[in-house]
Protein backbone atom coordinates (compact mmCIF):
# COMPACT_ATOMS: atom_id res chain seq x y z
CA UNK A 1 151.90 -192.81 -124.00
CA UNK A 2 151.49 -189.26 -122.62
CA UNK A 3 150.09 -187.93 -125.84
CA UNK A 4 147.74 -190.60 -126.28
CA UNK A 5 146.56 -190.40 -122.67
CA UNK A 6 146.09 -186.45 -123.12
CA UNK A 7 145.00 -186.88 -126.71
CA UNK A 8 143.34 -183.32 -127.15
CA UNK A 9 140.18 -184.86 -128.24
CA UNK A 10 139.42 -185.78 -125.13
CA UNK A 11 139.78 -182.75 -123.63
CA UNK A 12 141.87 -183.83 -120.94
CA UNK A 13 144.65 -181.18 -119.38
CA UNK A 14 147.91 -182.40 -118.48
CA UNK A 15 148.47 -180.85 -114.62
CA UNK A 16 151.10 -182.39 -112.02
CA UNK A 17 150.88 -179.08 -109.32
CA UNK A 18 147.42 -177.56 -108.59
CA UNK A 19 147.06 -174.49 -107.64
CA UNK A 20 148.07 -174.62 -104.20
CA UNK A 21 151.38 -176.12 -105.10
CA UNK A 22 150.49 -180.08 -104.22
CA UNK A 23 151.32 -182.73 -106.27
CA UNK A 24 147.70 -184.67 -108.05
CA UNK A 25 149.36 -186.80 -110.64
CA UNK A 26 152.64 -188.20 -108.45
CA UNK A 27 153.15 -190.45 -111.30
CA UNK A 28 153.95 -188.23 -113.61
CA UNK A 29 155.86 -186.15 -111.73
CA UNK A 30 159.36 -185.32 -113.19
CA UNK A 31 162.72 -186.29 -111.71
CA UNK A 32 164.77 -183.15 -112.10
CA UNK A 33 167.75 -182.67 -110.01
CA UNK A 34 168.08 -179.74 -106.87
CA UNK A 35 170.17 -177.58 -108.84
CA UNK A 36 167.69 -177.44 -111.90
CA UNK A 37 164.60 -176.79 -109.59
CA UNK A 38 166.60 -173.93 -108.17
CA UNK A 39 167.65 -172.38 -111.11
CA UNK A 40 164.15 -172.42 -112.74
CA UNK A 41 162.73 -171.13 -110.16
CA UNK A 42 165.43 -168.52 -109.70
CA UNK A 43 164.81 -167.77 -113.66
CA UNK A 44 161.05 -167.20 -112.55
CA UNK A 45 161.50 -164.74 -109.54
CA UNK A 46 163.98 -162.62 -111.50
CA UNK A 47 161.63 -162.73 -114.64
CA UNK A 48 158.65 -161.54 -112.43
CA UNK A 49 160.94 -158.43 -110.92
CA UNK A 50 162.27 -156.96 -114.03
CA UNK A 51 159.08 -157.31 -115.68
CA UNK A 52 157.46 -155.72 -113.04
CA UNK A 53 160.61 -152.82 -113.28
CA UNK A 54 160.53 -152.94 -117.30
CA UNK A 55 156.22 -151.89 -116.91
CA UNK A 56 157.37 -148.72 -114.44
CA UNK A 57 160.43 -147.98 -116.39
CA UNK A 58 158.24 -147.61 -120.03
CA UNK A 59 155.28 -145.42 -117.44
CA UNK A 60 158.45 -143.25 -116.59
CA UNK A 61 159.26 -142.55 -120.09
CA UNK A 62 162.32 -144.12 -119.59
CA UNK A 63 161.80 -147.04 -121.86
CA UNK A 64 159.84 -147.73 -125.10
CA UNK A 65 156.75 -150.01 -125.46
CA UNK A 66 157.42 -152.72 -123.82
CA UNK A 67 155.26 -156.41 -123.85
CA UNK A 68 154.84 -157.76 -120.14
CA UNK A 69 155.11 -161.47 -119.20
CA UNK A 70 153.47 -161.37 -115.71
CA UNK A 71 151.10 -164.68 -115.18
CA UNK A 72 153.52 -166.93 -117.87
CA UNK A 73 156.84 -167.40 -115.94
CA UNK A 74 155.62 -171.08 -115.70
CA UNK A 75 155.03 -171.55 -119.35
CA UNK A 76 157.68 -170.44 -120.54
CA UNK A 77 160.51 -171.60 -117.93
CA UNK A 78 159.02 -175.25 -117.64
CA UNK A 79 159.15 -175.89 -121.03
CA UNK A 80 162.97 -174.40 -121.90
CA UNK A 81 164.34 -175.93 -118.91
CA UNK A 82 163.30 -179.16 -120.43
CA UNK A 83 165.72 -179.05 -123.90
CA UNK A 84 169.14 -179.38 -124.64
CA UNK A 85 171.03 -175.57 -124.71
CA UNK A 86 172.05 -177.24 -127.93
CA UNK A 87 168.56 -177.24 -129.33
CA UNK A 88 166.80 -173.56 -130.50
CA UNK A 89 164.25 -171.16 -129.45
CA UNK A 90 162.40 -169.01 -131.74
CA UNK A 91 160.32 -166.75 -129.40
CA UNK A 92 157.72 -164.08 -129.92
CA UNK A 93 158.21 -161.26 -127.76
CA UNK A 94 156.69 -161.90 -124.63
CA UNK A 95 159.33 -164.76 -123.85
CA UNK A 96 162.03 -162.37 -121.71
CA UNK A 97 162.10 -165.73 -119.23
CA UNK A 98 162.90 -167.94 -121.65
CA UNK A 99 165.65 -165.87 -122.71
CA UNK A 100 167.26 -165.45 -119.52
CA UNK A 101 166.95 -169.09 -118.49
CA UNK A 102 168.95 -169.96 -121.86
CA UNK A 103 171.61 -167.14 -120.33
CA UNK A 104 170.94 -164.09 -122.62
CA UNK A 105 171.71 -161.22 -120.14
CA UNK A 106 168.43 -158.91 -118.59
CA UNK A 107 171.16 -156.39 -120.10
CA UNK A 108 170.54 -157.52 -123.29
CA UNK A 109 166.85 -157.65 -123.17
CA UNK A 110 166.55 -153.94 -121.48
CA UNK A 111 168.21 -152.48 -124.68
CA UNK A 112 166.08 -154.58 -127.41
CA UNK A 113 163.07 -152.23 -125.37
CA UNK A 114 164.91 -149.23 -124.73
CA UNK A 115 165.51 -149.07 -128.46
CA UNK A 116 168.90 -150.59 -128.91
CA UNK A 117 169.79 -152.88 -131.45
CA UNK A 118 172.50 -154.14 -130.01
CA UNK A 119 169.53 -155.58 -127.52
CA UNK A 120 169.99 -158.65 -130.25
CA UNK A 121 173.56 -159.55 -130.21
CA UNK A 122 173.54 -162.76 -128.42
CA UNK A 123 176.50 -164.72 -128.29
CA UNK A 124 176.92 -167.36 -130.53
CA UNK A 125 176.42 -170.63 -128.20
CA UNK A 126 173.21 -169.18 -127.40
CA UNK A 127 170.83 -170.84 -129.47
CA UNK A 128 167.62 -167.87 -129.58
CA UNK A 129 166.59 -166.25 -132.27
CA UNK A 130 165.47 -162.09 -131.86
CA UNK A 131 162.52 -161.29 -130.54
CA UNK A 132 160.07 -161.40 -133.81
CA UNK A 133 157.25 -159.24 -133.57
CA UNK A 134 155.99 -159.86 -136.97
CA UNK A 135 153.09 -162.59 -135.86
CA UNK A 136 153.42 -166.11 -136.39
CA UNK A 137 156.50 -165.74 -138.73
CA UNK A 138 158.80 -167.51 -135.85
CA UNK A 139 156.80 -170.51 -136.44
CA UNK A 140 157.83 -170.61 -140.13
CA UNK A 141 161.37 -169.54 -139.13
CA UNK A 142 161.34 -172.34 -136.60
CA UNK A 143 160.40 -175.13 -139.34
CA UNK A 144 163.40 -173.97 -141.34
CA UNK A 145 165.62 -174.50 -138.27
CA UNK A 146 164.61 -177.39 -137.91
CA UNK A 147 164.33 -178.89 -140.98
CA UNK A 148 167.90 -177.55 -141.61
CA UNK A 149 168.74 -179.70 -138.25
CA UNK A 150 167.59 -183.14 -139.90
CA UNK A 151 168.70 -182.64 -143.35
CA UNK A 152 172.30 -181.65 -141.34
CA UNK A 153 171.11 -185.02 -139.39
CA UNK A 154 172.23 -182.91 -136.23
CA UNK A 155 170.28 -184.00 -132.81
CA UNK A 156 168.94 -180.70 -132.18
CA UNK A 157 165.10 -179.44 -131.53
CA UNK A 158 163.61 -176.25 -132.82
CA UNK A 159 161.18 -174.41 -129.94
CA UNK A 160 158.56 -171.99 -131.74
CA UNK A 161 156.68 -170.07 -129.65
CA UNK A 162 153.33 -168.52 -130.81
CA UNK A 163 150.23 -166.77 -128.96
CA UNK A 164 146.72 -168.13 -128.68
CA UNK A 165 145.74 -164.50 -131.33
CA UNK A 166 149.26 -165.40 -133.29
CA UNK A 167 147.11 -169.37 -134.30
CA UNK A 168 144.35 -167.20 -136.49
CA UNK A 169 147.37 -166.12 -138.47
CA UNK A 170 148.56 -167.99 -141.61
CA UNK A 171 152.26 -168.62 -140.83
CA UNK A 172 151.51 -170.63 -137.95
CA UNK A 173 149.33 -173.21 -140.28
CA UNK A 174 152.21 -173.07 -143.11
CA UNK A 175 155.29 -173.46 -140.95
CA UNK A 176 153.33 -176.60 -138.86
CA UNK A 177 151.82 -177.84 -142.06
CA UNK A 178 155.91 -177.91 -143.99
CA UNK A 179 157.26 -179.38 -140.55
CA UNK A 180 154.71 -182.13 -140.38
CA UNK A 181 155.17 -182.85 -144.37
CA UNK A 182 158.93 -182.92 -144.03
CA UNK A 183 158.94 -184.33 -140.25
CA UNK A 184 161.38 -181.67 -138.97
CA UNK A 185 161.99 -181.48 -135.42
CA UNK A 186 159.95 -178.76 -134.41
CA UNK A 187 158.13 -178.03 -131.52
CA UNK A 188 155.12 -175.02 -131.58
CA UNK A 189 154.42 -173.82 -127.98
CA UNK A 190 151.01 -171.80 -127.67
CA UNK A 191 151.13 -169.58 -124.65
CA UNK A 192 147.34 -168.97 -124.72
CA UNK A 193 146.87 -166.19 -122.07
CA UNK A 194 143.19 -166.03 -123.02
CA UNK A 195 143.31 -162.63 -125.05
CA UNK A 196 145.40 -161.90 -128.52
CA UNK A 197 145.19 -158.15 -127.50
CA UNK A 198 141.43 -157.12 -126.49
CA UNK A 199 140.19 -160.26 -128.48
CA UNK A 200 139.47 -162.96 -126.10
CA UNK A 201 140.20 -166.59 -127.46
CA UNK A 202 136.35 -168.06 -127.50
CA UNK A 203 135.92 -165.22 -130.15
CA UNK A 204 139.02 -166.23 -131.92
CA UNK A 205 138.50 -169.64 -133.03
CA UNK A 206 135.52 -171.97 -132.57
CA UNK A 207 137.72 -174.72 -131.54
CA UNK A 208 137.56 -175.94 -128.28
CA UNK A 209 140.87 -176.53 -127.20
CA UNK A 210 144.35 -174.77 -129.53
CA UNK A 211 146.32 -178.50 -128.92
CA UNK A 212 143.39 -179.67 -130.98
CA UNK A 213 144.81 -177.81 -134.41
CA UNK A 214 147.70 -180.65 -134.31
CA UNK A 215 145.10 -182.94 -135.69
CA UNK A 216 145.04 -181.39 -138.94
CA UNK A 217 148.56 -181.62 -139.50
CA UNK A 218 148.16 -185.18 -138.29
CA UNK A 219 150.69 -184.59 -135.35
CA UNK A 220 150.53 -184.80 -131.60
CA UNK A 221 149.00 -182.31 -129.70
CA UNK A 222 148.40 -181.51 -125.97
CA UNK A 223 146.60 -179.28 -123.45
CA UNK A 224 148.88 -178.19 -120.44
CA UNK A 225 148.34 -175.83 -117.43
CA UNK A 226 150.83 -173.56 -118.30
CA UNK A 227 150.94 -172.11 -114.82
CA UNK A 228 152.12 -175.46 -113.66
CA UNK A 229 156.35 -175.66 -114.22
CA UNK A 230 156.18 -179.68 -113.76
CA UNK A 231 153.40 -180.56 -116.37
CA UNK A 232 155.09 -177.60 -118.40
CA UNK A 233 158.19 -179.83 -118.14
CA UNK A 234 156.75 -182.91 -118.70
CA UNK A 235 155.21 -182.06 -121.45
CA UNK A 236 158.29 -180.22 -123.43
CA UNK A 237 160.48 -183.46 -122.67
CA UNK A 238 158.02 -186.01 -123.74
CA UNK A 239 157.73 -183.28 -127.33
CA UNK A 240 161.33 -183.55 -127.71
CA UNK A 241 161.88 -187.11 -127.51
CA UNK A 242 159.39 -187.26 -129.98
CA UNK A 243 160.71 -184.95 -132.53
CA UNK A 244 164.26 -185.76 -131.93
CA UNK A 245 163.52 -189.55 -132.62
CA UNK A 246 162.26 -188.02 -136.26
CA UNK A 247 159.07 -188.75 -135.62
CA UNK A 248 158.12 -185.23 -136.81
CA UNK A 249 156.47 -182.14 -134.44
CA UNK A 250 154.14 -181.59 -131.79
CA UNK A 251 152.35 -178.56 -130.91
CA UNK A 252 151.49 -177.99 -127.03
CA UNK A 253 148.89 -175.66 -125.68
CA UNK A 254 150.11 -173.90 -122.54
CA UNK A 255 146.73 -172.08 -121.10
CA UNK A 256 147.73 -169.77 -118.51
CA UNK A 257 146.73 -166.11 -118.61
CA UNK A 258 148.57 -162.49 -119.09
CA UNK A 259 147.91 -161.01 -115.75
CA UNK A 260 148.89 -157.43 -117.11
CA UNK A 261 148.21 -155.47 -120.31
CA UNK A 262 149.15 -156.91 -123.81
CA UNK A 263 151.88 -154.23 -123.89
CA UNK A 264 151.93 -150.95 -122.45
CA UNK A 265 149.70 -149.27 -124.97
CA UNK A 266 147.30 -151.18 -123.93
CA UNK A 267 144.64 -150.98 -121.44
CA UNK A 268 143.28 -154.22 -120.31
CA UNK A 269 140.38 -153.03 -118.13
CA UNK A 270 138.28 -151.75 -120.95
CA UNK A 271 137.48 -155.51 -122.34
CA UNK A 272 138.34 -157.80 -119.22
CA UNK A 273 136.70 -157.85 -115.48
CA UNK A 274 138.59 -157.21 -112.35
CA UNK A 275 137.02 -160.34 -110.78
CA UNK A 276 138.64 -162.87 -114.23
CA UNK A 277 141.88 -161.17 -112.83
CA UNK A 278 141.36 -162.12 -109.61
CA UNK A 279 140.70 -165.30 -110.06
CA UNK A 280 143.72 -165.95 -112.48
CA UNK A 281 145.93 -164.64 -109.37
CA UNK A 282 145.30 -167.13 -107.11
CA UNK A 283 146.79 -169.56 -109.75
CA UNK A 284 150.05 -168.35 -109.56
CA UNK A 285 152.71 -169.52 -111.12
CA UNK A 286 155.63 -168.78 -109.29
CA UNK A 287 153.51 -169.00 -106.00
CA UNK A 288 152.41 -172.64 -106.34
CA UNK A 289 156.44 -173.59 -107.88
CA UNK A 290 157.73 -171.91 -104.47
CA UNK A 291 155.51 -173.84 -102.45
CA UNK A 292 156.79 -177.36 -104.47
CA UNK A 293 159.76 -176.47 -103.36
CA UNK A 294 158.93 -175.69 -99.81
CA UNK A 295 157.84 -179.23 -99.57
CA UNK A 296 160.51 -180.64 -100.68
CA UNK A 297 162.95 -179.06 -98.29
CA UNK A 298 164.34 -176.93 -101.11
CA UNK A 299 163.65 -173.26 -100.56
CA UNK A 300 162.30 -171.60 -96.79
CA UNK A 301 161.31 -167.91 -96.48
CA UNK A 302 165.04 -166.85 -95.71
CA UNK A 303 166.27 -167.33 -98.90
CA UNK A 304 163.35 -166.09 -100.22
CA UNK A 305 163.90 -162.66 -98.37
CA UNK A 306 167.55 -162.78 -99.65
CA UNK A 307 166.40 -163.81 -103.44
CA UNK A 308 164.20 -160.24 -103.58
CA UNK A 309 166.43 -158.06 -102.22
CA UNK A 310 169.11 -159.37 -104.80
CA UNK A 311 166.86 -159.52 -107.35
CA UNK A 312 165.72 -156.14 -107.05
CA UNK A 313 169.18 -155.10 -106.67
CA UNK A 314 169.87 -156.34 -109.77
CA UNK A 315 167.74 -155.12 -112.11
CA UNK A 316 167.74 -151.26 -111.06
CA UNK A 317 171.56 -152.26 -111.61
CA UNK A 318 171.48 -153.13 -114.70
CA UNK A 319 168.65 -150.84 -116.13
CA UNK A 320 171.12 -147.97 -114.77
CA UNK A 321 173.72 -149.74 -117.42
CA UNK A 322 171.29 -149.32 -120.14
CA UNK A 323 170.32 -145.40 -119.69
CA UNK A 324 173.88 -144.69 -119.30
CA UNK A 325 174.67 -146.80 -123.16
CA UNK A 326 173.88 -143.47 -124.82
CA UNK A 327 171.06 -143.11 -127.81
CA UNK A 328 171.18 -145.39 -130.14
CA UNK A 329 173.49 -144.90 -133.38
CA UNK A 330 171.09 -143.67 -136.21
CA UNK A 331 173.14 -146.69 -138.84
CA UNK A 332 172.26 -149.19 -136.50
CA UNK A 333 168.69 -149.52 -136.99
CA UNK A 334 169.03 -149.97 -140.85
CA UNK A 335 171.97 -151.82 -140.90
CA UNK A 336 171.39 -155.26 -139.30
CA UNK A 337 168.18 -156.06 -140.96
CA UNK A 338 170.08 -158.07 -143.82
CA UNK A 339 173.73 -159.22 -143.41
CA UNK A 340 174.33 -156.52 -146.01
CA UNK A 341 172.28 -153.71 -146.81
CA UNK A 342 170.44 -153.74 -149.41
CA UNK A 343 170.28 -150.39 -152.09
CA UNK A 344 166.61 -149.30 -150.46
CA UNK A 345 168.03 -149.37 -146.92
CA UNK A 346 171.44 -147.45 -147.68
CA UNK A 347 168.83 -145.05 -149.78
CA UNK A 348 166.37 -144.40 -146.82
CA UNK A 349 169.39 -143.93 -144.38
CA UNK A 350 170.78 -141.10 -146.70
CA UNK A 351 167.38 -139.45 -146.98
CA UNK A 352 166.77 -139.73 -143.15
CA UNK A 353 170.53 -137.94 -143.12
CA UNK A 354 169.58 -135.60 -145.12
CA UNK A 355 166.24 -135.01 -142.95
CA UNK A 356 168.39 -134.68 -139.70
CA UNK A 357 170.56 -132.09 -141.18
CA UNK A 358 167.70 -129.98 -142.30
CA UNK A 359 166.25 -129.96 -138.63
CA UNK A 360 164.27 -132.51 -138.90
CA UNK A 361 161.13 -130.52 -140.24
């Protein structure tokens, strides 16, 4: 009924918290239990402070380019807290709270963007794919997870997650178009933040709305504000009931906005006004969730007081850890790109050898 009701056609967007944190659809809003709404939030909070830390660290020169995820804590945390941890997440690379809501360590996360490929061991029960920075390729590399799911008639859900730039790209049309075909259990989340780098997304696409792409693959699609966590939810639980009856995928549009630069080469305020920033910031995210919670006797301004100074705590913690790991070991970086290495690869690590030996002139 929800996708129907919020068929992207009719340009309806699926909201359950405005802006101010109130609930305007009560009927739709999602029973999820204390300990859940804590933790998301929690997930959120931290998210927002290491990002923050992670954009000072790379201005240091303490830490290599690095993608921010300021604005899209909602997006991202609302929809992953609504799967199984038995069902996977193939992210871009602007999904760091995602990763730690799914219990990947900040640790972890630091070294992948200090330069560390050991940034991309995850344990085994932790369903996430690598960051991918190749675009739209996690979209086909979700399909195959989830087509190998069904044909393994396993229970499980595949999570793709794409940018509103990353739809103009062909994988995300072939890895939706061999899901649909095949009706493997894959979900596409769009985190359209309004620019793929400098582009803005009226210039990308003459489509009105991203959810409205499903049509053509003759799936379900629907618009969500992404800076709400409860229509977030709503929507991610409703997509995975749907895929995980075998009913095939749905794609869901998740329009929120990046509030800082694409990564840290970039530098927003050449194609963007202060006053579309502005107004983004009073739909906060994590502003409106707090406020949800407020009201529902959940969180007061003590714990939020204790919640920063641990969080903050925390992450200068742990970033220490990651200066102190040491430079990264010259084999690693070619030797985890295949399970083996392949002749090329052992041939350009000899020659790079041979480079460093020389003096690298």
């Amino acid at each position: 009924m929800l996708f129907k009701k919020y068929d992207p056609l009719k340009k309806k967007q699926l909201q359950i918290l405005d802006s101010k944190g109130k609930i305007v659809t009560p009927d739709l809003e999602p029973e999820i239990d204390k300990d859940t709404l804590i933790k998301m939030y929690k997930t959120m909070t931290l998210g927002r402070i290491a990002d923050i830390k992670a954009l000072q660290y790379q201005r240091q020169g303490r830490m290599l380019t690095y993608a921010p995820n300021q604005g899209q804590e909602a997006a991202q945390v609302g929809s992953i807290a609504a799967l199984e941890t038995t069902d996977w997440l193939a992210p871009a690379f602007r999904e760091l709270n995602m990763m730690l809501y799914r219990g990947i360590p900040l640790e972890k996360v630091y070294l992948y963007w200090y330069g560390n490929e050991w940034g991309s061991n995850f344990d085994e029960d932790i369903k996430v794919l690598p960051v991918n920075i190749i675009i739209g390729s996690q979209v086909n590399h979700g399909a195959g997870l989830a087509y190998a799911s069904k044909i393994q008639k396993k229970k499980e859900v595949t999570m793709a997650v794409i940018g509103d730039g990353g739809t103009s790209h062909g994988e995300f049309y072939e890895g939706l178009n061999f899901a649909a075909s095949y009706d493997a259990p894959l979900i596409v989340m769009i985190q359209n933040n309004q620019y793929a780098i400098s582009t803005p997304r009226k210039k990308a696409t003459k489509a009105e709305t991203l959810a409205q792409k499903a049509v053509a693959f003759g799936i379900p699609g629907i618009q969500v504000d992404g800076n709400d966590a409860l229509a977030m939810y709503v929507a991610t639980k409703e997509a995975a009931k749907h895929a995980r009856s075998g009913k095939g995928p749905v794609l869901i549009e998740a329009v929120t906005y990046r509030m800082g630069p694409h990564t840290t080469s970039d530098d927003p305020s050449i194609y963007r006004k202060d006053e579309e920033v502005e107004a983004w910031a009073k739909k906060d995210p994590i502003a409106r969730f707090k406020t949800y919670l407020e009201d529902k006797g959940l969180w007061d301004e003590d714990k939020e007081k204790e919640l920063k100074e641990e969080n903050k705590a925390f992450v200068t913690k742990t970033f220490k850890k990651v200066e102190q790991s040491g430079d990264t070991v010259l084999e690693d970086i070619f030797k985890y790109t295949y399970k083996e290495m392949t002749p090329q690869l052992t041939e350009q690590l000899e020659d790079y050898k041979a480079f460093l030996a020389e003096g690298g002139k």
